[in-house]
C-alpha atoms as a PDB file:
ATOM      1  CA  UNK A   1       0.000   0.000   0.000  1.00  0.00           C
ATOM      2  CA  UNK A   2       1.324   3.531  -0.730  1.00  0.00           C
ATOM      3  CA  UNK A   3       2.432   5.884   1.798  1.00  0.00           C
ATOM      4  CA  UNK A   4      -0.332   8.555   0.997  1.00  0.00           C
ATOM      5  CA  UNK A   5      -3.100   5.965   1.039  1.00  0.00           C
ATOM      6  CA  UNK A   6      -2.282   4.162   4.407  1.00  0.00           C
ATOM      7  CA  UNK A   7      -1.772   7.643   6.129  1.00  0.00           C
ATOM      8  CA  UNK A   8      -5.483   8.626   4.726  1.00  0.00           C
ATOM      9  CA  UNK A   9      -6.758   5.180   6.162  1.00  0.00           C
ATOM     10  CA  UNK A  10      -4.914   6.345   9.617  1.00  0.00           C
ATOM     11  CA  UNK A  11      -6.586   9.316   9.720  1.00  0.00           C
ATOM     12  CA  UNK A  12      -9.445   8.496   8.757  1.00  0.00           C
ATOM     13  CA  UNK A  13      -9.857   7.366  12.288  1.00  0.00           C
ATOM     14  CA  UNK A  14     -11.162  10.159  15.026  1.00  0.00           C
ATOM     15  CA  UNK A  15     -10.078   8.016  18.183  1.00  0.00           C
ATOM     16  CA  UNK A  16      -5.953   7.961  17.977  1.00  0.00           C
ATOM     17  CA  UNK A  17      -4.201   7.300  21.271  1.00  0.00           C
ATOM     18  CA  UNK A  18      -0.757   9.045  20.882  1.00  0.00           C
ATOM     19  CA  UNK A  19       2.180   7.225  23.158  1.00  0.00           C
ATOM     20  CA  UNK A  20       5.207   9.293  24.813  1.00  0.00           C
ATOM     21  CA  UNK A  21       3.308  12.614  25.321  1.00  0.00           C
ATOM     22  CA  UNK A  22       5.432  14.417  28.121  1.00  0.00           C
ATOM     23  CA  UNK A  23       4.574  16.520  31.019  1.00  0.00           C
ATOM     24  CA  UNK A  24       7.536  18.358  29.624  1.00  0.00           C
ATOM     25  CA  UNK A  25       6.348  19.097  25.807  1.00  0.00           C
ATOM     26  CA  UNK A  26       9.904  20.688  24.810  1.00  0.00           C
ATOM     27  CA  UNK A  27      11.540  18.661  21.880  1.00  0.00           C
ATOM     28  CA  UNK A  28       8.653  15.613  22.251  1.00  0.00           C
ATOM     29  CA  UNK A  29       7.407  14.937  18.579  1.00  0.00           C
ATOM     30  CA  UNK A  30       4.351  12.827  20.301  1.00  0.00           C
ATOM     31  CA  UNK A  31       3.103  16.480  21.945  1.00  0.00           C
ATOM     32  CA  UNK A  32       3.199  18.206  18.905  1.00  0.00           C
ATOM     33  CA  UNK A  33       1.299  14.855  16.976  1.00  0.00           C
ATOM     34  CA  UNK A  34      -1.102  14.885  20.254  1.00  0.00           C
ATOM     35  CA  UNK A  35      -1.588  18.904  20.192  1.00  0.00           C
ATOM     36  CA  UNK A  36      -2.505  19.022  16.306  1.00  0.00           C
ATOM     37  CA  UNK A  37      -4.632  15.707  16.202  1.00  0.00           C
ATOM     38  CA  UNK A  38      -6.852  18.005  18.970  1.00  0.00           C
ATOM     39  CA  UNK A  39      -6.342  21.462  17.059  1.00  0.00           C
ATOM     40  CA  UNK A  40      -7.609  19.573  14.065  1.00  0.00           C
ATOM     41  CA  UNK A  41     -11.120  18.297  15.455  1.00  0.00           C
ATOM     42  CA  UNK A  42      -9.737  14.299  16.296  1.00  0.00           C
ATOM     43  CA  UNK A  43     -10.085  12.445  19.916  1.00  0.00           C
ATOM     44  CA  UNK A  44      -6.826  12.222  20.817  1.00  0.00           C
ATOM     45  CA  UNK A  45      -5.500  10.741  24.381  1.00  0.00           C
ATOM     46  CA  UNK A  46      -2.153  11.075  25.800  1.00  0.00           C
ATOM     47  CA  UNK A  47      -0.289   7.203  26.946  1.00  0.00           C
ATOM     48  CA  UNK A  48       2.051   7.909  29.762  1.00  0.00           C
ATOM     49  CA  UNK A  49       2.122   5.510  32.628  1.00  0.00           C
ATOM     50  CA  UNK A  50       4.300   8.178  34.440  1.00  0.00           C
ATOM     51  CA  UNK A  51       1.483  10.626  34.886  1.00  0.00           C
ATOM     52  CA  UNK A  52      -2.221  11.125  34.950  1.00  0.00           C
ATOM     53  CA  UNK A  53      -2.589  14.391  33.279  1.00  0.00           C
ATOM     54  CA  UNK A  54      -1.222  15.967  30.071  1.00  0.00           C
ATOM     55  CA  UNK A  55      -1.806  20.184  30.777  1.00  0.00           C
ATOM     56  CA  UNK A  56      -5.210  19.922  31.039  1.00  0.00           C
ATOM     57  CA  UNK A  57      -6.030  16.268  29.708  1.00  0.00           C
ATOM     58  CA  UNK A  58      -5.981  12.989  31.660  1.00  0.00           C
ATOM     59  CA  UNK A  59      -3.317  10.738  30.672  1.00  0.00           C
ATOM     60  CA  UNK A  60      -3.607   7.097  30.325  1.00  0.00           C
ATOM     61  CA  UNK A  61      -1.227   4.687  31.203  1.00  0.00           C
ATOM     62  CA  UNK A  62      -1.377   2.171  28.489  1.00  0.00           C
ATOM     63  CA  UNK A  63      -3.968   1.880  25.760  1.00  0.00           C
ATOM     64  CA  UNK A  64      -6.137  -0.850  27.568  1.00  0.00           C
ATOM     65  CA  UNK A  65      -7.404   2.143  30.060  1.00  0.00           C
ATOM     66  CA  UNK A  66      -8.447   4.335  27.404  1.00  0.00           C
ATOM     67  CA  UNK A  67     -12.316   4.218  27.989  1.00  0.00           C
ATOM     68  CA  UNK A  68     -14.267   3.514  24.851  1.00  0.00           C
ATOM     69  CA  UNK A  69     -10.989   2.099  23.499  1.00  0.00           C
ATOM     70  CA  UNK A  70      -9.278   4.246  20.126  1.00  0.00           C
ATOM     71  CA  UNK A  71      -9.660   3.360  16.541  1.00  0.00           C
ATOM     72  CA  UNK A  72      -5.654   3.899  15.845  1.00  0.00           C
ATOM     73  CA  UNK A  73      -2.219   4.487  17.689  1.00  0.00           C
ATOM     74  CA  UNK A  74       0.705   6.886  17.138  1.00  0.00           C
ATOM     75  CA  UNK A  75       3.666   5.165  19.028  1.00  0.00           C
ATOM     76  CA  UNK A  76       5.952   7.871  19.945  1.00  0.00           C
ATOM     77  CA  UNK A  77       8.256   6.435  22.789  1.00  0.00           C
ATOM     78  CA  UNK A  78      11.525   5.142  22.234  1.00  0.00           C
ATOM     79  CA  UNK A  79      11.745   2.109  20.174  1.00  0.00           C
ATOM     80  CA  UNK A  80      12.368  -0.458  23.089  1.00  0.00           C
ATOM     81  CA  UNK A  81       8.487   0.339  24.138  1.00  0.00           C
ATOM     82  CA  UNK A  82       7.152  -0.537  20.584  1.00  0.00           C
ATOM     83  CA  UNK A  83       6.827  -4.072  20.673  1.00  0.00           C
ATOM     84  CA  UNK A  84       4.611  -4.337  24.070  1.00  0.00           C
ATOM     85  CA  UNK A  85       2.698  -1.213  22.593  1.00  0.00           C
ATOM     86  CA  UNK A  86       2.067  -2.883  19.835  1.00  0.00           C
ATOM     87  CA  UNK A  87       1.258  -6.505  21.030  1.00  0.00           C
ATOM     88  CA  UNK A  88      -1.269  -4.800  23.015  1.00  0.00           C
ATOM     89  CA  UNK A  89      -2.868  -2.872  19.995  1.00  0.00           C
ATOM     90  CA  UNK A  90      -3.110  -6.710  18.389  1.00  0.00           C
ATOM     91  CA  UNK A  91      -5.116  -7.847  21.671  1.00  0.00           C
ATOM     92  CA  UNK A  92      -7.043  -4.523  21.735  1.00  0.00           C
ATOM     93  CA  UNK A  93      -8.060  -5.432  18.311  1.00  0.00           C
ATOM     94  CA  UNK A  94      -6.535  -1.983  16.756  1.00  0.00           C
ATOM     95  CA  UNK A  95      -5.359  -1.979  13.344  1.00  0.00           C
ATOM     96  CA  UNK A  96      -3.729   1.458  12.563  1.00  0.00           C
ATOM     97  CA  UNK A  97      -0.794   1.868  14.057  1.00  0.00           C
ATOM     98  CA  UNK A  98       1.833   4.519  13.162  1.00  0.00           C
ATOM     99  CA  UNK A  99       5.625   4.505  14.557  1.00  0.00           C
ATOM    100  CA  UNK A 100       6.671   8.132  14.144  1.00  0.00           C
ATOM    101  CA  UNK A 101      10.032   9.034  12.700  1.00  0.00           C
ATOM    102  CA  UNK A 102      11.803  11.971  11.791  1.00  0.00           C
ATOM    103  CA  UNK A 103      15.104  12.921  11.643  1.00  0.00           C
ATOM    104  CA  UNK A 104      16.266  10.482  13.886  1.00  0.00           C
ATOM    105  CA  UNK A 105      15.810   6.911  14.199  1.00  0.00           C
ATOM    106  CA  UNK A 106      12.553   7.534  16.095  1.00  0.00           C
ATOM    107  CA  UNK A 107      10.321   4.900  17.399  1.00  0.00           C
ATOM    108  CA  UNK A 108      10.842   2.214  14.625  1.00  0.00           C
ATOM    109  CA  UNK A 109      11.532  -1.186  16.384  1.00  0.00           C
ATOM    110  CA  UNK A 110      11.676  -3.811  13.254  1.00  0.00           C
ATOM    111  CA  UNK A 111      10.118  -6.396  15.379  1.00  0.00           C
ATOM    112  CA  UNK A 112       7.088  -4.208  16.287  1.00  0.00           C
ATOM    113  CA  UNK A 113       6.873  -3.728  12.583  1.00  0.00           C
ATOM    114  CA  UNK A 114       7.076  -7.345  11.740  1.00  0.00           C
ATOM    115  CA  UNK A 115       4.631  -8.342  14.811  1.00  0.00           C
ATOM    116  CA  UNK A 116       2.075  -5.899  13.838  1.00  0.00           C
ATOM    117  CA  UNK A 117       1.910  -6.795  10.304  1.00  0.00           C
ATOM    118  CA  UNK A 118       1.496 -10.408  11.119  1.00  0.00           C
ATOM    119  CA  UNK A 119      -1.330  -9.639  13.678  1.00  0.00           C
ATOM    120  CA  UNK A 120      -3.127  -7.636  10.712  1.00  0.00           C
ATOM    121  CA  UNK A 121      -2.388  -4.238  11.830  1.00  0.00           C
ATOM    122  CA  UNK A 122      -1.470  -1.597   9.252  1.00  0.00           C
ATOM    123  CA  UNK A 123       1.724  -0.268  10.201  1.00  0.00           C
ATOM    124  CA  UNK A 124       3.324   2.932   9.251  1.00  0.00           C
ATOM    125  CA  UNK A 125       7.062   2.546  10.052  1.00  0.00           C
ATOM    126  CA  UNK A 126       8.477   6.113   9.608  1.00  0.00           C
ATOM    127  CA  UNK A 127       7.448   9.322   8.990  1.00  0.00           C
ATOM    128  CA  UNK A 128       4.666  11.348  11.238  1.00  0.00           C
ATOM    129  CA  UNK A 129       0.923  12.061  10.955  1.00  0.00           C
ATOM    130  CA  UNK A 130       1.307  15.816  10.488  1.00  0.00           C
ATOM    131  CA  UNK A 131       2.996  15.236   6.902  1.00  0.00           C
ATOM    132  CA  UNK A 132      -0.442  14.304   5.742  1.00  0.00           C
ATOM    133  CA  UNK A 133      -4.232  14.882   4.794  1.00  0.00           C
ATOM    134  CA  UNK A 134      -6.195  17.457   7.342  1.00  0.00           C
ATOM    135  CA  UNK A 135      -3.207  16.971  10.171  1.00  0.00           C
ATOM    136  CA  UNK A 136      -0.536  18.513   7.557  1.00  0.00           C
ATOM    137  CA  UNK A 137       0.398  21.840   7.515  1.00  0.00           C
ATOM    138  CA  UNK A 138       3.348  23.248   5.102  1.00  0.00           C
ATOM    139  CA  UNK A 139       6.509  23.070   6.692  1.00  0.00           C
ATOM    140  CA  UNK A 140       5.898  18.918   7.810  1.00  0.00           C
ATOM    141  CA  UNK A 141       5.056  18.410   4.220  1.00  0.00           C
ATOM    142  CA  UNK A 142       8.196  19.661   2.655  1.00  0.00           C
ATOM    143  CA  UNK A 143       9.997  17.622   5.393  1.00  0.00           C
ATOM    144  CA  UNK A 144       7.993  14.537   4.366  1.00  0.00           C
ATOM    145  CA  UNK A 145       9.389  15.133   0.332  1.00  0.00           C
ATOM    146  CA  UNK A 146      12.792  15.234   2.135  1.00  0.00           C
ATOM    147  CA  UNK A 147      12.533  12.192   3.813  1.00  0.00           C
ATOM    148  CA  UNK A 148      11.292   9.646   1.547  1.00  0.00           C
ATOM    149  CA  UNK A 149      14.098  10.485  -0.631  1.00  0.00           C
ATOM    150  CA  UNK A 150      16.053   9.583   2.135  1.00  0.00           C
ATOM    151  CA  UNK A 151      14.019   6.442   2.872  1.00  0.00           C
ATOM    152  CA  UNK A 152      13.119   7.359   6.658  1.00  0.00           C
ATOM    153  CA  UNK A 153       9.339   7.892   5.304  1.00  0.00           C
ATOM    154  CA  UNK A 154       8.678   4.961   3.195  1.00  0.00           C
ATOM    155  CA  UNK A 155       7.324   4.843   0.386  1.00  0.00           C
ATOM    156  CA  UNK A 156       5.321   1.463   0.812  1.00  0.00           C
ATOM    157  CA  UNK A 157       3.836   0.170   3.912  1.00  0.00           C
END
């Protein structure tokens, strides 16, 4: 499936639990993905097991607490939490799951990727939500040209 097509699937879902979201927004990509999901009209809720509130929005410490459950997941921890993130999105029965990369090597765990997959789940592996559809905005999509030349969006999920 193509990079632009899976993202529109993603988002086509209004209940997206974002992982990693900090008490301490400063250099977090997963506050920024959180912050614009809500700017742009989505239910977004904040995983942290470290604290129960986000500002002014309760945090949840996994995605099984999440009441009324979400439709997709943004993993945005460090890469060592994506497997157990995402083997609890497969008993959750979730099926959009995106591992958000930038610059760096993000939260891309290859055996997330491969569980996921297996389990059914559509898995973005690179790349962030706000280079796409309504979540975009100009400066993410330029950065999201740059990158799949580079390969850390890909081009094919």
């Amino acid at each position: 499936m193509k990079i632009a097509d899976a993202a529109e699937a993603f988002l086509a879902n209004q209940r997206i639990a974002v992982t990693g979201v900090s008490r301490n927004p400063a250099g977090h990509g997963s506050n920024a993905v959180f912050d614009r999901l809500l700017d742009r009209g989505y239910q977004a809720f904040p995983v942290n097991p470290n604290t129960d509130s986000i500002g002014d929005h309760k945090a949840f410490p996994d995605l099984a607490s999440i009441p009324g459950g979400v439709d997709a997941v943004v993993i945005g921890t460090s890469p060592r939490y994506a497997l157990a993130t995402m083997q609890q999105a497969a008993e959750l029965g979730i099926t959009h799951v995106w591992l958000h990369r930038s610059l760096d090597a993000g939260s891309v765990d290859p055996a997330a990727v491969e569980y996921g997959r297996e389990h059914g789940i559509t898995v973005i592996d690179g790349g962030c939500p706000l280079m796409f559809g309504k979540a975009a905005d100009g400066g993410h999509k330029v950065m999201c040209a740059i990158l799949k030349l580079t390969g850390t969006v890909p081009r094919v999920v």
